[in-house]
C-alpha atoms as a PDB file:
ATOM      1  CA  UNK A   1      -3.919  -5.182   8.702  1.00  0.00           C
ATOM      2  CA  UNK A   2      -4.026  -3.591  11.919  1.00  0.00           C
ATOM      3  CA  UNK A   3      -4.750   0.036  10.552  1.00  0.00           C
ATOM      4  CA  UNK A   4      -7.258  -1.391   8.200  1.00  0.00           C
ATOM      5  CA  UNK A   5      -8.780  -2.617  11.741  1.00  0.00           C
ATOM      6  CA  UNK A   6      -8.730   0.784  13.712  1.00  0.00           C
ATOM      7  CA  UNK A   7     -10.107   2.877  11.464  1.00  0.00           C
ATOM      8  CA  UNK A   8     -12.711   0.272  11.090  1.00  0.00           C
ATOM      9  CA  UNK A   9     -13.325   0.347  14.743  1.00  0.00           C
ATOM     10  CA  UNK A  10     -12.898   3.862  14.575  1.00  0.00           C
ATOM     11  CA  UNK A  11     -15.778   4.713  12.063  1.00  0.00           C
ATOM     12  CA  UNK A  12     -17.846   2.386  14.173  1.00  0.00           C
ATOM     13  CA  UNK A  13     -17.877   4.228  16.982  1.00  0.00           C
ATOM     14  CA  UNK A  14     -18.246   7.539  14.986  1.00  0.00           C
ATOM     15  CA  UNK A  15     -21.083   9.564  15.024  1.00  0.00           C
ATOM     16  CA  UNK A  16     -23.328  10.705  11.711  1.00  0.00           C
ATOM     17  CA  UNK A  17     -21.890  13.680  10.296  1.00  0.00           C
ATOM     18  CA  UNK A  18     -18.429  13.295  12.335  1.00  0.00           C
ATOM     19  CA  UNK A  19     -15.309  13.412  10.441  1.00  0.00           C
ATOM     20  CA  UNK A  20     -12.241  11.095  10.802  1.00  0.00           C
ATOM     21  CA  UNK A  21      -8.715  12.309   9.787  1.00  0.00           C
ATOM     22  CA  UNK A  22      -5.751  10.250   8.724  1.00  0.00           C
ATOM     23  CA  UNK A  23      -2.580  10.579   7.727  1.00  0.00           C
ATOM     24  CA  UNK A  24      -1.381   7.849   5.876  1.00  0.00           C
ATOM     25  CA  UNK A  25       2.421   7.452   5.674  1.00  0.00           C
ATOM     26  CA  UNK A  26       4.370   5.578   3.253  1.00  0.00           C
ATOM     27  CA  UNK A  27       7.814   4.338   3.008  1.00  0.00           C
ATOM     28  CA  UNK A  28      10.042   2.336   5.376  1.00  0.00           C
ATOM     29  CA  UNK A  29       9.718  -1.452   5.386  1.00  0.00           C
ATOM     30  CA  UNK A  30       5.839  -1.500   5.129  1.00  0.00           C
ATOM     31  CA  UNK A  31       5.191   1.381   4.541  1.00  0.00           C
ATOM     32  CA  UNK A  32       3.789   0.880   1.021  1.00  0.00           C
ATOM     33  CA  UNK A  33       2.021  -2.260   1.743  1.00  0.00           C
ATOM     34  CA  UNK A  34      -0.247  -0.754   4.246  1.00  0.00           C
ATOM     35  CA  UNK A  35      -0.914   2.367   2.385  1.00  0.00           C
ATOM     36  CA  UNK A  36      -2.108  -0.068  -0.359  1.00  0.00           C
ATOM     37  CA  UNK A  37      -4.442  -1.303   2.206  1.00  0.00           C
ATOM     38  CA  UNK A  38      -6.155   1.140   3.818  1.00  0.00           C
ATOM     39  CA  UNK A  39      -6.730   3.231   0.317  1.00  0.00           C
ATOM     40  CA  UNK A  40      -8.727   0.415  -1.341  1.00  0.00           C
ATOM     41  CA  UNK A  41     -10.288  -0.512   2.187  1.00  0.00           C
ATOM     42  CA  UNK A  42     -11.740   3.121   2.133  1.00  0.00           C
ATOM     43  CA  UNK A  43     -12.310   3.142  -1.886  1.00  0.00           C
ATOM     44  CA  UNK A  44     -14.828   0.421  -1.195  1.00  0.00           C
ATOM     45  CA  UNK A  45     -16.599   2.260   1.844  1.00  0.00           C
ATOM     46  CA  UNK A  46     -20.261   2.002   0.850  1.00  0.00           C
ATOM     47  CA  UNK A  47     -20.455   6.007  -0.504  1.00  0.00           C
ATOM     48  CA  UNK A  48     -24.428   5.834   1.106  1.00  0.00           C
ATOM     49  CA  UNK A  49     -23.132   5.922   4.649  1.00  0.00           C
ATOM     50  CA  UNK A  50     -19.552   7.520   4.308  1.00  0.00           C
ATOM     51  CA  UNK A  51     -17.392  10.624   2.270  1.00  0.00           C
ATOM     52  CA  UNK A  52     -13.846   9.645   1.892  1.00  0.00           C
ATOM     53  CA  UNK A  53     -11.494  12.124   0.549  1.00  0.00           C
ATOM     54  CA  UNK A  54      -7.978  11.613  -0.494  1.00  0.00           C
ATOM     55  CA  UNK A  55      -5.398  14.471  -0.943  1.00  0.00           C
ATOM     56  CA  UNK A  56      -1.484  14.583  -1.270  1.00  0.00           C
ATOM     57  CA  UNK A  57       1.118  17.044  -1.633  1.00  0.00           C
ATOM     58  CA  UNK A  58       1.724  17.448  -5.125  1.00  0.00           C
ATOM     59  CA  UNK A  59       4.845  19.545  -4.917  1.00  0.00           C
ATOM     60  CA  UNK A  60       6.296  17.701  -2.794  1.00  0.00           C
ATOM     61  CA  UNK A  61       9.144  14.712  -3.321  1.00  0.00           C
ATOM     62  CA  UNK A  62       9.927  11.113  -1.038  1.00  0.00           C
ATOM     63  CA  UNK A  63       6.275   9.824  -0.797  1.00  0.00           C
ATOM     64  CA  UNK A  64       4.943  12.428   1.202  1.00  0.00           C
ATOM     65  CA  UNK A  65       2.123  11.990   3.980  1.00  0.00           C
ATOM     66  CA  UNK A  66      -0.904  11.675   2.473  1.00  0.00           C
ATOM     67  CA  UNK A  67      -4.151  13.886   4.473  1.00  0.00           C
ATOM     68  CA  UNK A  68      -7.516  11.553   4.236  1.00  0.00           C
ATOM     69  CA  UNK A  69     -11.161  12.723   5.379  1.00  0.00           C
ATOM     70  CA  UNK A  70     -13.685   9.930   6.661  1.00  0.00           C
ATOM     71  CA  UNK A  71     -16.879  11.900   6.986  1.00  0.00           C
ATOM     72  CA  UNK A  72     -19.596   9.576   8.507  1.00  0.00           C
ATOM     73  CA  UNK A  73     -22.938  10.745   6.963  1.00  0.00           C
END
């Protein structure tokens, strides 16, 4: 819940056409959980005012960061 709420506060404070980067780590005891989270929080970003885009590392095994883009437009 807490990351859900700063990137909230952080695309608040963003300006149109910034970009926001995360890095969204899974694994460990919540790991999971609050990637869950955050990844349908941003799915249901209204696509009018904001670009999300998710990547991973395909090649690469053990849950791997995974890079997001927040682009405010």
């Amino acid at each position: 819940q807490t990351s859900v709420k700063a990137v909230r506060k952080g695309l608040e404070i963003l300006k149109s056409g910034g970009m926001m980067s995360l890095c969204i780590y899974s694994g460990g005891d919540s790991g999971f959980e609050e990637r869950d989270a955050l990844l349908e929080w941003l799915k249901v970003l209204d696509s009018r005012k904001f670009l999300v885009i998710k990547t991973e590392y395909y090649n690469r095994p053990n849950h791997p960061p995974m890079p997001v883009l927040v682009v405010k437009l």
